[in-house]
C-alpha atoms as a PDB file:
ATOM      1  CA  UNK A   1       0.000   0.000   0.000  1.00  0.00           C
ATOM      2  CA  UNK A   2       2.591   2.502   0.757  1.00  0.00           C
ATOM      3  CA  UNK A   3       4.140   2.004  -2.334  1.00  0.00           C
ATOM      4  CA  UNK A   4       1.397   3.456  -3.999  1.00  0.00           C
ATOM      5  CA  UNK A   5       1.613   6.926  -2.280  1.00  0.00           C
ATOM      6  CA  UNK A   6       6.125   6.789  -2.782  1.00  0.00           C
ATOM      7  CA  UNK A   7       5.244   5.624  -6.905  1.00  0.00           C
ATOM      8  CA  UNK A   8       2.768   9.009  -6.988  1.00  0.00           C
ATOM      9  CA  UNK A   9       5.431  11.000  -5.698  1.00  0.00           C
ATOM     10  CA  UNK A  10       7.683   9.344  -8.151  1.00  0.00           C
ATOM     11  CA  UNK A  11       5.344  10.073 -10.771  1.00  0.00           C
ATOM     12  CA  UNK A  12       5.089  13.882  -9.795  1.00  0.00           C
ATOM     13  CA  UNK A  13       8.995  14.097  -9.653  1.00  0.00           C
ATOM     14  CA  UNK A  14       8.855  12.851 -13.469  1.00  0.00           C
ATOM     15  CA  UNK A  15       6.521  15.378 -14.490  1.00  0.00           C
ATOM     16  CA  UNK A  16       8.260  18.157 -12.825  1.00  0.00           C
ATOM     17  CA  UNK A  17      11.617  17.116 -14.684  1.00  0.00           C
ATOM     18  CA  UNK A  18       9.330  17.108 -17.962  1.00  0.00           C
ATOM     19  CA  UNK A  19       7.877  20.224 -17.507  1.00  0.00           C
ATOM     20  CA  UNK A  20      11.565  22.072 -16.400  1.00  0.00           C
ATOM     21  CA  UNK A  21      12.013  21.074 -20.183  1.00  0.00           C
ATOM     22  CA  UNK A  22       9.784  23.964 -21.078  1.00  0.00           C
ATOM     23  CA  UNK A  23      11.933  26.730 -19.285  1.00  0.00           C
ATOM     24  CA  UNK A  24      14.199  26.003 -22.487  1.00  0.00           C
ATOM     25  CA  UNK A  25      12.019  26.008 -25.005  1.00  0.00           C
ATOM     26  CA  UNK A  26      10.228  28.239 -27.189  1.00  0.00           C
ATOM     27  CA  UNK A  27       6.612  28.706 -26.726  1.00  0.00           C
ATOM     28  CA  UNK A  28       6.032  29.131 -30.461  1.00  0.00           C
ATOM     29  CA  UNK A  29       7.399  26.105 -31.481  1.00  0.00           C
ATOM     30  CA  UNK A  30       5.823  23.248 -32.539  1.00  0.00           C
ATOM     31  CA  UNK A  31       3.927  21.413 -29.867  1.00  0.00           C
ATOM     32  CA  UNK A  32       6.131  23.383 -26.810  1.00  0.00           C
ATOM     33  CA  UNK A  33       2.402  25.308 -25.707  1.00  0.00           C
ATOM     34  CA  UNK A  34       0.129  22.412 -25.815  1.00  0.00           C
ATOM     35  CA  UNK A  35       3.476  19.613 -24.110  1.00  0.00           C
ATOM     36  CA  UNK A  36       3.960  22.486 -21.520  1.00  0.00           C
ATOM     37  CA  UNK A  37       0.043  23.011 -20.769  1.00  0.00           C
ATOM     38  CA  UNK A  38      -0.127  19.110 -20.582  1.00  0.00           C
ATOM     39  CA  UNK A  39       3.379  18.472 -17.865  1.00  0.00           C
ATOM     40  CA  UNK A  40       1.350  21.879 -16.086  1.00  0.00           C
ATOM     41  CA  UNK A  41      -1.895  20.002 -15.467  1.00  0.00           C
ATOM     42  CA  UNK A  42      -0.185  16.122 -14.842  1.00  0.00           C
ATOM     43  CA  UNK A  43       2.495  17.792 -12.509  1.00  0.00           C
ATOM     44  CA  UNK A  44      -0.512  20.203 -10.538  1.00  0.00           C
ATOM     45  CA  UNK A  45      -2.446  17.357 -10.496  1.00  0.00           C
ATOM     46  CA  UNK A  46      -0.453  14.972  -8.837  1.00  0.00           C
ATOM     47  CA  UNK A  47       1.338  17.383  -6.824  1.00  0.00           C
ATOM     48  CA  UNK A  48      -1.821  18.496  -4.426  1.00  0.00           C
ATOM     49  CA  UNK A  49      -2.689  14.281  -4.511  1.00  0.00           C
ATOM     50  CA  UNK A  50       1.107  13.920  -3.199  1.00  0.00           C
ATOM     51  CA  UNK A  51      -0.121  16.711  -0.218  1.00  0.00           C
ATOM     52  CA  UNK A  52      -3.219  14.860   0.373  1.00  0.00           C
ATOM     53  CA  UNK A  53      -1.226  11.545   0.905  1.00  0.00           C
ATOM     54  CA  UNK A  54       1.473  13.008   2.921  1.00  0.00           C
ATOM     55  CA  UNK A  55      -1.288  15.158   5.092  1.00  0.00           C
ATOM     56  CA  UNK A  56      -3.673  12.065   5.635  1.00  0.00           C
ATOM     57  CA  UNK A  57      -0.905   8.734   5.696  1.00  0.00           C
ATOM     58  CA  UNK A  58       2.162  10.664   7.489  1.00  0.00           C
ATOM     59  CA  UNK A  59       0.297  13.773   9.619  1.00  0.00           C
ATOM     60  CA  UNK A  60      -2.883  11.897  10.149  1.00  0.00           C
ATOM     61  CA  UNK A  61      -4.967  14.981   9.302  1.00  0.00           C
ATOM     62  CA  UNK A  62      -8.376  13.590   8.656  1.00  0.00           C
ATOM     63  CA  UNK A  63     -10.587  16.512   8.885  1.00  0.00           C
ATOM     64  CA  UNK A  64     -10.919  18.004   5.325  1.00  0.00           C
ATOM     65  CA  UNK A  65     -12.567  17.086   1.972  1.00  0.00           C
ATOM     66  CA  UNK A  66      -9.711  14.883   0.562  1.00  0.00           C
ATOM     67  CA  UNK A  67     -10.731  14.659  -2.995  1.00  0.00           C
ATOM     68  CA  UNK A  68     -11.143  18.480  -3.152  1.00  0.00           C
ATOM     69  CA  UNK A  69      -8.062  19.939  -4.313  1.00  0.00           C
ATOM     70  CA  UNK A  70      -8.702  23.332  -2.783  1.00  0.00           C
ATOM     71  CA  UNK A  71      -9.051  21.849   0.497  1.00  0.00           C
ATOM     72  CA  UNK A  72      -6.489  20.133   0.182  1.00  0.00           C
ATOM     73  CA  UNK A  73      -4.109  22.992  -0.164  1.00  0.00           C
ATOM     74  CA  UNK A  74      -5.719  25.116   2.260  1.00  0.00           C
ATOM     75  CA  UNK A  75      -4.762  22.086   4.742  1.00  0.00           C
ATOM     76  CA  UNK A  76      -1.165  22.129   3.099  1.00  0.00           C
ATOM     77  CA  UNK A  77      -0.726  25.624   3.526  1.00  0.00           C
ATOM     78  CA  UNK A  78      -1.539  25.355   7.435  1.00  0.00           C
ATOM     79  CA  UNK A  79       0.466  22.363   7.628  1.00  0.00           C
ATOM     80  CA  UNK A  80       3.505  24.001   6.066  1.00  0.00           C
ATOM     81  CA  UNK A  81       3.523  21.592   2.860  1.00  0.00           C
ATOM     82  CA  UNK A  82       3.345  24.848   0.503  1.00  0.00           C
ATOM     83  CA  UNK A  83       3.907  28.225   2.327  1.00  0.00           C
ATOM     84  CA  UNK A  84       2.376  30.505  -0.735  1.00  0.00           C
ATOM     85  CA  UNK A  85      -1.049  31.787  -2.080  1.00  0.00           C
ATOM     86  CA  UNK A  86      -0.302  31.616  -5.660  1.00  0.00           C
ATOM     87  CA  UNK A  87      -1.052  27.497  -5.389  1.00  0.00           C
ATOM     88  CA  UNK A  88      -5.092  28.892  -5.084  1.00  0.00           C
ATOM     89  CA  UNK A  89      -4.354  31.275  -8.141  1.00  0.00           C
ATOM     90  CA  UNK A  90      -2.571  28.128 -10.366  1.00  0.00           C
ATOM     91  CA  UNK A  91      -5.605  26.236  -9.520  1.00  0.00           C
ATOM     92  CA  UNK A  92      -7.469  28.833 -10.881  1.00  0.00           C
ATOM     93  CA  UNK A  93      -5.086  28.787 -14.036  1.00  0.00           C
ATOM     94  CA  UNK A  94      -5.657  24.902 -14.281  1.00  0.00           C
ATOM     95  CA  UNK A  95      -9.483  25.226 -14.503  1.00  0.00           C
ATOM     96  CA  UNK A  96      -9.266  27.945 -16.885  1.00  0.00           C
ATOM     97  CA  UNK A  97      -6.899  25.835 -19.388  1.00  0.00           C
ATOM     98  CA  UNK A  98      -9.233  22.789 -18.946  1.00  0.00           C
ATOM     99  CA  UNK A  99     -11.198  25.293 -21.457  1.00  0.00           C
ATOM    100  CA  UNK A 100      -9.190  27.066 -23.402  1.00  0.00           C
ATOM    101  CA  UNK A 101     -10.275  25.510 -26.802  1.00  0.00           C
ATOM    102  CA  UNK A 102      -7.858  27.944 -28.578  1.00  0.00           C
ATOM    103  CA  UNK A 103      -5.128  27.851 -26.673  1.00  0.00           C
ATOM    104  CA  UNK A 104      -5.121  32.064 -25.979  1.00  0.00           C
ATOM    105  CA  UNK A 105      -5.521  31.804 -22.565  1.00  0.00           C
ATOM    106  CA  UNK A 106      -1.947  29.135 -22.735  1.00  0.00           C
ATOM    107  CA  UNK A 107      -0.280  31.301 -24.469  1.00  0.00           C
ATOM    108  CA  UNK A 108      -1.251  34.122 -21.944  1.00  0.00           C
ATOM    109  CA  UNK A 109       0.135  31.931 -19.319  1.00  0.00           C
ATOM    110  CA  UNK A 110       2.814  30.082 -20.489  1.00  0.00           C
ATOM    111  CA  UNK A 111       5.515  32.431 -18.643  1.00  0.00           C
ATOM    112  CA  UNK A 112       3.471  32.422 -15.616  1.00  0.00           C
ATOM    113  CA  UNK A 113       3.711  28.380 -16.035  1.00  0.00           C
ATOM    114  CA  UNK A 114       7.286  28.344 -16.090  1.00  0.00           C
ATOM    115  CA  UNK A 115       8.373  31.312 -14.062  1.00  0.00           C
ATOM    116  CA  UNK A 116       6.047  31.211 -11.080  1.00  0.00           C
ATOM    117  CA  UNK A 117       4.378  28.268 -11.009  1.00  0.00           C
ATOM    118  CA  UNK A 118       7.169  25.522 -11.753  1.00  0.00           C
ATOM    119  CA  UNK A 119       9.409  26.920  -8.893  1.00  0.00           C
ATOM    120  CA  UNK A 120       6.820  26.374  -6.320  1.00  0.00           C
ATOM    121  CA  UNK A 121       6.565  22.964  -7.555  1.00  0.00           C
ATOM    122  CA  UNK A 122      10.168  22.633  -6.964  1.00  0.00           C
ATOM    123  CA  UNK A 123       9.874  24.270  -3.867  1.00  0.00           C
ATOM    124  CA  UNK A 124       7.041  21.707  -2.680  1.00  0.00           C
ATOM    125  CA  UNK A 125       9.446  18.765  -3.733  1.00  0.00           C
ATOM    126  CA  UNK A 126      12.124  20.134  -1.440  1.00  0.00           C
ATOM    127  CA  UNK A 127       9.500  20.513   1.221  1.00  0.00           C
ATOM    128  CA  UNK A 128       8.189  16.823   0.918  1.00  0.00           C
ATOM    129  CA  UNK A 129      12.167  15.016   0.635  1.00  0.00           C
ATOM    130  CA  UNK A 130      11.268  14.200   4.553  1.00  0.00           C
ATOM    131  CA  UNK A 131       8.682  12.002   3.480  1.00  0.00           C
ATOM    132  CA  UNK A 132       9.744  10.344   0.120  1.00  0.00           C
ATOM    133  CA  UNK A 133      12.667  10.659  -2.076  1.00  0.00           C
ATOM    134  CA  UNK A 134      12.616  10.861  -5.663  1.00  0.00           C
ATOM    135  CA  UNK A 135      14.974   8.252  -7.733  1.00  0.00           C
END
């Protein structure tokens, strides 16, 4: 069973090296927008399900709506997991790209993506090593 929670956080460590990839790359090329707006959503995704499992298996915090990923960082904000607002504002960002049909709204964001948003991923990595370790 605990295998499960280390091979999310695996999994989330994978996706954070893919999307780094993007820091590189040029937004206008083929495919970089629509690879970098995929790695975004994967590597959000899994990140706040790697808080849940650390908050509920490790800290035994029970009292929140665990499939809820706003509640979920609300708890890992108080828990010290992620110690920064903009998490609330790149779930906003996620749920706005889940409908950008054009990709406008990606291409609005992409910097945002890779300057602000992918450091506090690596940030939350650093902040979870305690509980798992990537390979």
């Amino acid at each position: 069973m605990e295998s499960r929670y280390i091979n999310r956080y695996r999994t989330f460590c994978r996706s954070l090296k893919n999307l780094e990839k993007s820091r590189k790359a040029d937004p206008k090329a083929d495919f970089v927008l629509e690879g970098t707006v995929l790695n975004f959503n994967l590597t959000f995704d899994i990140s706040w399900k790697v808080m849940k499992d650390i908050l509920v298996k490790r800290l035994e915090i029970l009292g929140f709506a665990v499939g809820s990923p706003r509640e979920t960082l609300k708890q890992a904000f108080t828990n010290g997991l992620i110690d920064d607002d903009q998490w609330m504002q790149m779930l906003r960002v996620r749920n706005q790209l889940a409908h950008d049909y054009d990709g406008t709204f990606a291409a609005e964001k992409f910097q945002d993506i890779i300057q602000v948003y992918y450091p506090l991923f690596v940030e939350l990595k650093e902040n979870v090593k305690k509980y798992y370790s990537c390979s």
